[in-house]
N, C-alpha and C. Protein backbone atom coordinates (compact mmCIF):
# COMPACT_ATOMS: atom_id res chain seq x y z
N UNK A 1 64.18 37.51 10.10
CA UNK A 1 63.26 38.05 9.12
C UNK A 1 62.26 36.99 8.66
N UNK A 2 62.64 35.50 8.62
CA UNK A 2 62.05 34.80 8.45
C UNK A 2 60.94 34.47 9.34
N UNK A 3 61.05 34.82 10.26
CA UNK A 3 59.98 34.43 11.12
C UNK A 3 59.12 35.62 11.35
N UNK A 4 59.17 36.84 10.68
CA UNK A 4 58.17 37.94 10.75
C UNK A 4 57.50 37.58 9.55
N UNK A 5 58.04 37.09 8.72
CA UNK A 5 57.31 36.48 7.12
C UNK A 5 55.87 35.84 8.25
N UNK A 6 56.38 34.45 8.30
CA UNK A 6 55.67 33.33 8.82
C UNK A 6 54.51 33.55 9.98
N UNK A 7 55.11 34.75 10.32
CA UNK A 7 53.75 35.57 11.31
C UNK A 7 53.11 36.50 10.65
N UNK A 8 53.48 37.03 9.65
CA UNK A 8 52.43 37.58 8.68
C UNK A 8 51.38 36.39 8.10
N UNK A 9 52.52 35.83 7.42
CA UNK A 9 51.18 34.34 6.93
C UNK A 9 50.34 34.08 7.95
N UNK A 10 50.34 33.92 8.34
CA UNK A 10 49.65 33.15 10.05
C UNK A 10 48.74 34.24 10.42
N UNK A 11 49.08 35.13 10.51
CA UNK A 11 47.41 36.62 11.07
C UNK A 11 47.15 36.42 9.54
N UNK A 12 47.61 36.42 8.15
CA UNK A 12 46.75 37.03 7.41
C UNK A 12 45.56 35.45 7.29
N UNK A 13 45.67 34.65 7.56
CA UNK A 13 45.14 33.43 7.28
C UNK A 13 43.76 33.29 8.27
N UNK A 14 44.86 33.47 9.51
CA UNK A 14 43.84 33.56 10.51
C UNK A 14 42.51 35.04 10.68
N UNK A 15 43.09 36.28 9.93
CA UNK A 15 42.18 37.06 9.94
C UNK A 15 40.87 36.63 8.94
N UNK A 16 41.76 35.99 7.47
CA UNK A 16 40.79 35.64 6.95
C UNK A 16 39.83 34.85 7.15
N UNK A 17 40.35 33.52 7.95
CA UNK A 17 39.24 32.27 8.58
C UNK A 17 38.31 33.21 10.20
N UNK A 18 38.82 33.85 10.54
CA UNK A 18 37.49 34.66 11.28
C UNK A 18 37.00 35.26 10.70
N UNK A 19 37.03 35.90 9.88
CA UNK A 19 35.95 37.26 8.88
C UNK A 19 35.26 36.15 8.30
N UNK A 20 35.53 34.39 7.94
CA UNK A 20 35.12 34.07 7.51
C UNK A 20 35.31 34.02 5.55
N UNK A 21 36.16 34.51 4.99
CA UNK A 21 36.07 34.53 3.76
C UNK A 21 37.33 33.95 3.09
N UNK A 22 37.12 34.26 1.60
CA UNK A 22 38.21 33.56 0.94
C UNK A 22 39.23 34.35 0.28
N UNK A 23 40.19 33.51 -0.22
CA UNK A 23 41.05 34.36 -0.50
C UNK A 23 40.62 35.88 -1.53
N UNK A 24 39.98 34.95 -2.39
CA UNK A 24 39.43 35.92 -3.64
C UNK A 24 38.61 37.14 -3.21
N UNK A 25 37.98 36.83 -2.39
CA UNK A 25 37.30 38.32 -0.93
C UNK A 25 38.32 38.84 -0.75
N UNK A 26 39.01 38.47 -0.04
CA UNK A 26 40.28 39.21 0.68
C UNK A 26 40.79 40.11 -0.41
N UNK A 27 40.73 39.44 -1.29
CA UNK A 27 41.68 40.56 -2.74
C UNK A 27 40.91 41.60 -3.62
N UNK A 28 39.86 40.59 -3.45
CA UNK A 28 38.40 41.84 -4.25
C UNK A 28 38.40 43.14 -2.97
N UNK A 29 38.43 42.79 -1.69
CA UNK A 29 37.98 43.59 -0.95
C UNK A 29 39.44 44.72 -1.06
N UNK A 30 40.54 44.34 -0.72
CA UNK A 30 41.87 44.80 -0.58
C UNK A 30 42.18 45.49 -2.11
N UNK A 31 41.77 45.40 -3.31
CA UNK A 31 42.34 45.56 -4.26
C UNK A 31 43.11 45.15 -4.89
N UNK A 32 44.20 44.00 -4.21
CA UNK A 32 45.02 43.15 -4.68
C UNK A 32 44.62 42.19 -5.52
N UNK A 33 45.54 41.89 -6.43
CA UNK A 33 44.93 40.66 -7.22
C UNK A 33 44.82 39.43 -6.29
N UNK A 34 44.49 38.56 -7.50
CA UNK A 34 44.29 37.48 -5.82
C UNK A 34 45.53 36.41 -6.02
N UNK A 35 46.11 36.25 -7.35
CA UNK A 35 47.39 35.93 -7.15
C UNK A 35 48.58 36.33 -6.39
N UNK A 36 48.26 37.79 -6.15
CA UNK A 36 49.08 38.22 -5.37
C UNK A 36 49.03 37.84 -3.88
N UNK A 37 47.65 38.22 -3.59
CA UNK A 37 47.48 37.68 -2.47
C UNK A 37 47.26 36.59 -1.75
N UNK A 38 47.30 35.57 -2.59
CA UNK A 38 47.68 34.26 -2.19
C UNK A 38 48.88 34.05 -2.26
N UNK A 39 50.02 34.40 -2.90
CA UNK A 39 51.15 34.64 -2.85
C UNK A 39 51.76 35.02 -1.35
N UNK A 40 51.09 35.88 -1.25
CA UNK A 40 51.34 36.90 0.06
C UNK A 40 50.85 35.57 1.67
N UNK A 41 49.71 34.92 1.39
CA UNK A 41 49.30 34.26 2.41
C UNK A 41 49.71 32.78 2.43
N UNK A 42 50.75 32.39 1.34
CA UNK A 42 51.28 31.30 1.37
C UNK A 42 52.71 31.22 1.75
N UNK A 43 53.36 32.77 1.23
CA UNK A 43 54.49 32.90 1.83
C UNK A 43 55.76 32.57 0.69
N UNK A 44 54.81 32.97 -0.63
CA UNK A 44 55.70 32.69 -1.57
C UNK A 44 56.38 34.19 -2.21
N UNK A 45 55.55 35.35 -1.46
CA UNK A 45 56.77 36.59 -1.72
C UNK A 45 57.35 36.88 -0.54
N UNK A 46 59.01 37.12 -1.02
CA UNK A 46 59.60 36.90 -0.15
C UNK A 46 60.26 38.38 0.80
N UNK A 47 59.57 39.20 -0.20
CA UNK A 47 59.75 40.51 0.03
C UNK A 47 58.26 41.26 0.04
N UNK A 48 57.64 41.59 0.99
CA UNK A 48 56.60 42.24 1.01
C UNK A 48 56.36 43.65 1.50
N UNK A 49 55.50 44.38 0.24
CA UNK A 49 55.25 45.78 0.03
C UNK A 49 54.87 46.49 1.20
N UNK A 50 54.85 47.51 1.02
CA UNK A 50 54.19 48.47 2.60
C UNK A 50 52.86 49.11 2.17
N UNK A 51 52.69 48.50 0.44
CA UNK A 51 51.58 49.45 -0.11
C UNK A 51 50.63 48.14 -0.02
N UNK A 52 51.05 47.06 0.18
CA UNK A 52 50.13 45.80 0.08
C UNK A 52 49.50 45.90 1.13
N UNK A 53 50.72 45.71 2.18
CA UNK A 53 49.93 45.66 3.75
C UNK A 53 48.81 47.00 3.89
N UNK A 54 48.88 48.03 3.25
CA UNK A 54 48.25 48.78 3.37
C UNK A 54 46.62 48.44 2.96
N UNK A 55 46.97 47.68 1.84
CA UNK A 55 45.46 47.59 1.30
C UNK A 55 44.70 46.74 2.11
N UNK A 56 45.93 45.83 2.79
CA UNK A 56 44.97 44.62 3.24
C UNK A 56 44.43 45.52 4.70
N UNK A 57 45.23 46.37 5.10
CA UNK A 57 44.49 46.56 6.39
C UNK A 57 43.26 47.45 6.29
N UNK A 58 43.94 48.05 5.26
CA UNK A 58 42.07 48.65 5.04
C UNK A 58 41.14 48.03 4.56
N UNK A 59 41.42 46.94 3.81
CA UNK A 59 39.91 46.17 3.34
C UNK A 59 39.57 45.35 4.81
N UNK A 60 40.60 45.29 5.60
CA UNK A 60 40.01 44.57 7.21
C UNK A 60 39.64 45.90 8.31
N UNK A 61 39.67 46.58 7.88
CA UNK A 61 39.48 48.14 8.67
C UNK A 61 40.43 48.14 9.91
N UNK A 62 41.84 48.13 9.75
CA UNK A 62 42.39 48.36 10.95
C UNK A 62 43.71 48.90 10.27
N UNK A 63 44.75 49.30 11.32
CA UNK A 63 45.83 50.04 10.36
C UNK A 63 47.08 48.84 10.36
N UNK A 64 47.91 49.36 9.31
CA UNK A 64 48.49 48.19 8.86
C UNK A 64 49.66 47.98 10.04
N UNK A 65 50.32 48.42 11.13
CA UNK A 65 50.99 47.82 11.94
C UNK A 65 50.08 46.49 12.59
N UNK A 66 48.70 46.25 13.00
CA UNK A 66 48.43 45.38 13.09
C UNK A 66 48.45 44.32 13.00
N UNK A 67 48.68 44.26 11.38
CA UNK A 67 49.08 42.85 10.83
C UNK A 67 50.65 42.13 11.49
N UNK A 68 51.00 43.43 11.51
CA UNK A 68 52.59 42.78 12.18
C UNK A 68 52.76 42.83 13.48
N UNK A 69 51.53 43.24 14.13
CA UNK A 69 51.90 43.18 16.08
C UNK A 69 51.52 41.96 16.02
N UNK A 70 52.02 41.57 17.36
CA UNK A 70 52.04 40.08 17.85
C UNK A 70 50.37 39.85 18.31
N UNK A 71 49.67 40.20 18.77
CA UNK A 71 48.38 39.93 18.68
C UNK A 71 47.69 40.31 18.00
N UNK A 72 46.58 39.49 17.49
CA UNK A 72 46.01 39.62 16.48
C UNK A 72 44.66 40.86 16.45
N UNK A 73 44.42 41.34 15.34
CA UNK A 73 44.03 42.75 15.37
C UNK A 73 42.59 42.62 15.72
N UNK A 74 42.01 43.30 16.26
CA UNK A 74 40.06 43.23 16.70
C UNK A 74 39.37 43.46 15.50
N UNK A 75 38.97 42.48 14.78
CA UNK A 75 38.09 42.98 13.51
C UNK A 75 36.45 44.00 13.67
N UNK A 76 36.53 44.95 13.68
CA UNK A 76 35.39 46.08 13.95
C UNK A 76 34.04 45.66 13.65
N UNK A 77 32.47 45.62 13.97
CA UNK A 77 31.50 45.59 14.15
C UNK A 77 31.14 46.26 12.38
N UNK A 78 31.72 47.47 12.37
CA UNK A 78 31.53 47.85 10.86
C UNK A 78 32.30 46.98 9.98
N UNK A 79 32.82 46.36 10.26
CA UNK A 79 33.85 45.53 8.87
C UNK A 79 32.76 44.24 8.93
N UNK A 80 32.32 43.64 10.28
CA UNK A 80 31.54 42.62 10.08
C UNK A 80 30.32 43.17 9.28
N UNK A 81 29.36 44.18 9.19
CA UNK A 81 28.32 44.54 8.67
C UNK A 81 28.77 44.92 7.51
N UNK A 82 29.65 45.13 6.88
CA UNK A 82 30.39 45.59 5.68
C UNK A 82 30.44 43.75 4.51
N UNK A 83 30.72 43.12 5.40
CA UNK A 83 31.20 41.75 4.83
C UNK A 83 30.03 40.99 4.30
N UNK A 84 29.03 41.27 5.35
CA UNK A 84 27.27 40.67 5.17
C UNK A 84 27.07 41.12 4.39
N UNK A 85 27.05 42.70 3.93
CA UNK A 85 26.64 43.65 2.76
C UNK A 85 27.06 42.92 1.78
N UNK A 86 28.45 43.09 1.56
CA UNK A 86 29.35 42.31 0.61
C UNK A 86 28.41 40.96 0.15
N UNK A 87 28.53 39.80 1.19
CA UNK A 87 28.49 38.75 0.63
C UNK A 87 26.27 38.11 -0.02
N UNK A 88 25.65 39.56 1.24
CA UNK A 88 24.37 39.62 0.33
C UNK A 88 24.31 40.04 -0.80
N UNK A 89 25.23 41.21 -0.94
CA UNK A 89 24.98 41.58 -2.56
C UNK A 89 25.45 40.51 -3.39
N UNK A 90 26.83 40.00 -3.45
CA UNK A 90 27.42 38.67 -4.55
C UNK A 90 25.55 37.65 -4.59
N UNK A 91 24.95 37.33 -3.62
CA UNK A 91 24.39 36.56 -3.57
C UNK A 91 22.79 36.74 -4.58
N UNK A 92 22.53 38.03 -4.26
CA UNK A 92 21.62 39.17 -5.07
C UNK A 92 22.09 38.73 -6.70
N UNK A 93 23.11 39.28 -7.11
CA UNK A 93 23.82 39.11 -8.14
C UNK A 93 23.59 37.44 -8.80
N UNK A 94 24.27 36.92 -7.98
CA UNK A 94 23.66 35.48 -8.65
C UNK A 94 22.11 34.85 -8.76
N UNK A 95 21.35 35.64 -8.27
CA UNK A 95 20.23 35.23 -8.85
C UNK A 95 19.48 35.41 -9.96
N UNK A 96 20.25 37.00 -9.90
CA UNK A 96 19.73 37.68 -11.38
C UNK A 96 20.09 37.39 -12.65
């Protein structure tokens, strides 16, 4: 069991360093707090939800067995144009 933990950490880390973003994205986007979800990507809960994985796979647009298959999930063309949106608007925002 321990080592399905440690491969969760590991895709959720690695999904995040290709999408490019941070944790606090990941949780704004997912709905999770971001304590939680740094929690979750450090490997400090030791029991993890089926409603978590859920969020995270939808804020990455894929379904949540993904996270737990052994190869890592294809992040979609719409999630990348979704993320630009995202991170132009934050950027919009701080100017104003």
């Amino acid at each position: 069991m321990e080592d399905c933990h440690k491969e969760l950490q590991n895709r959720l880390r690695e999904l995040r360093h290709d999408a490019n973003l941070t944790q606090e994205a990941v949780s704004e986007l997912s709905g999770l707090s971001y304590k939680h979800y740094q929690a979750l990507e450090a490997g400090r809960k030791s029991d993890v939800r089926l409603s978590s994985l859920c969020m995270i796979a939808k804020a990455y647009q894929v379904e949540p067995w993904e996270l737990l298959y052994s190869q890592k999930p294809v992040l979609s063309p719409a999630f990348h144009r979704s993320i630009r949106n995202l991170k132009n608007n934050r950027s919009r925002q701080k100017r104003d």
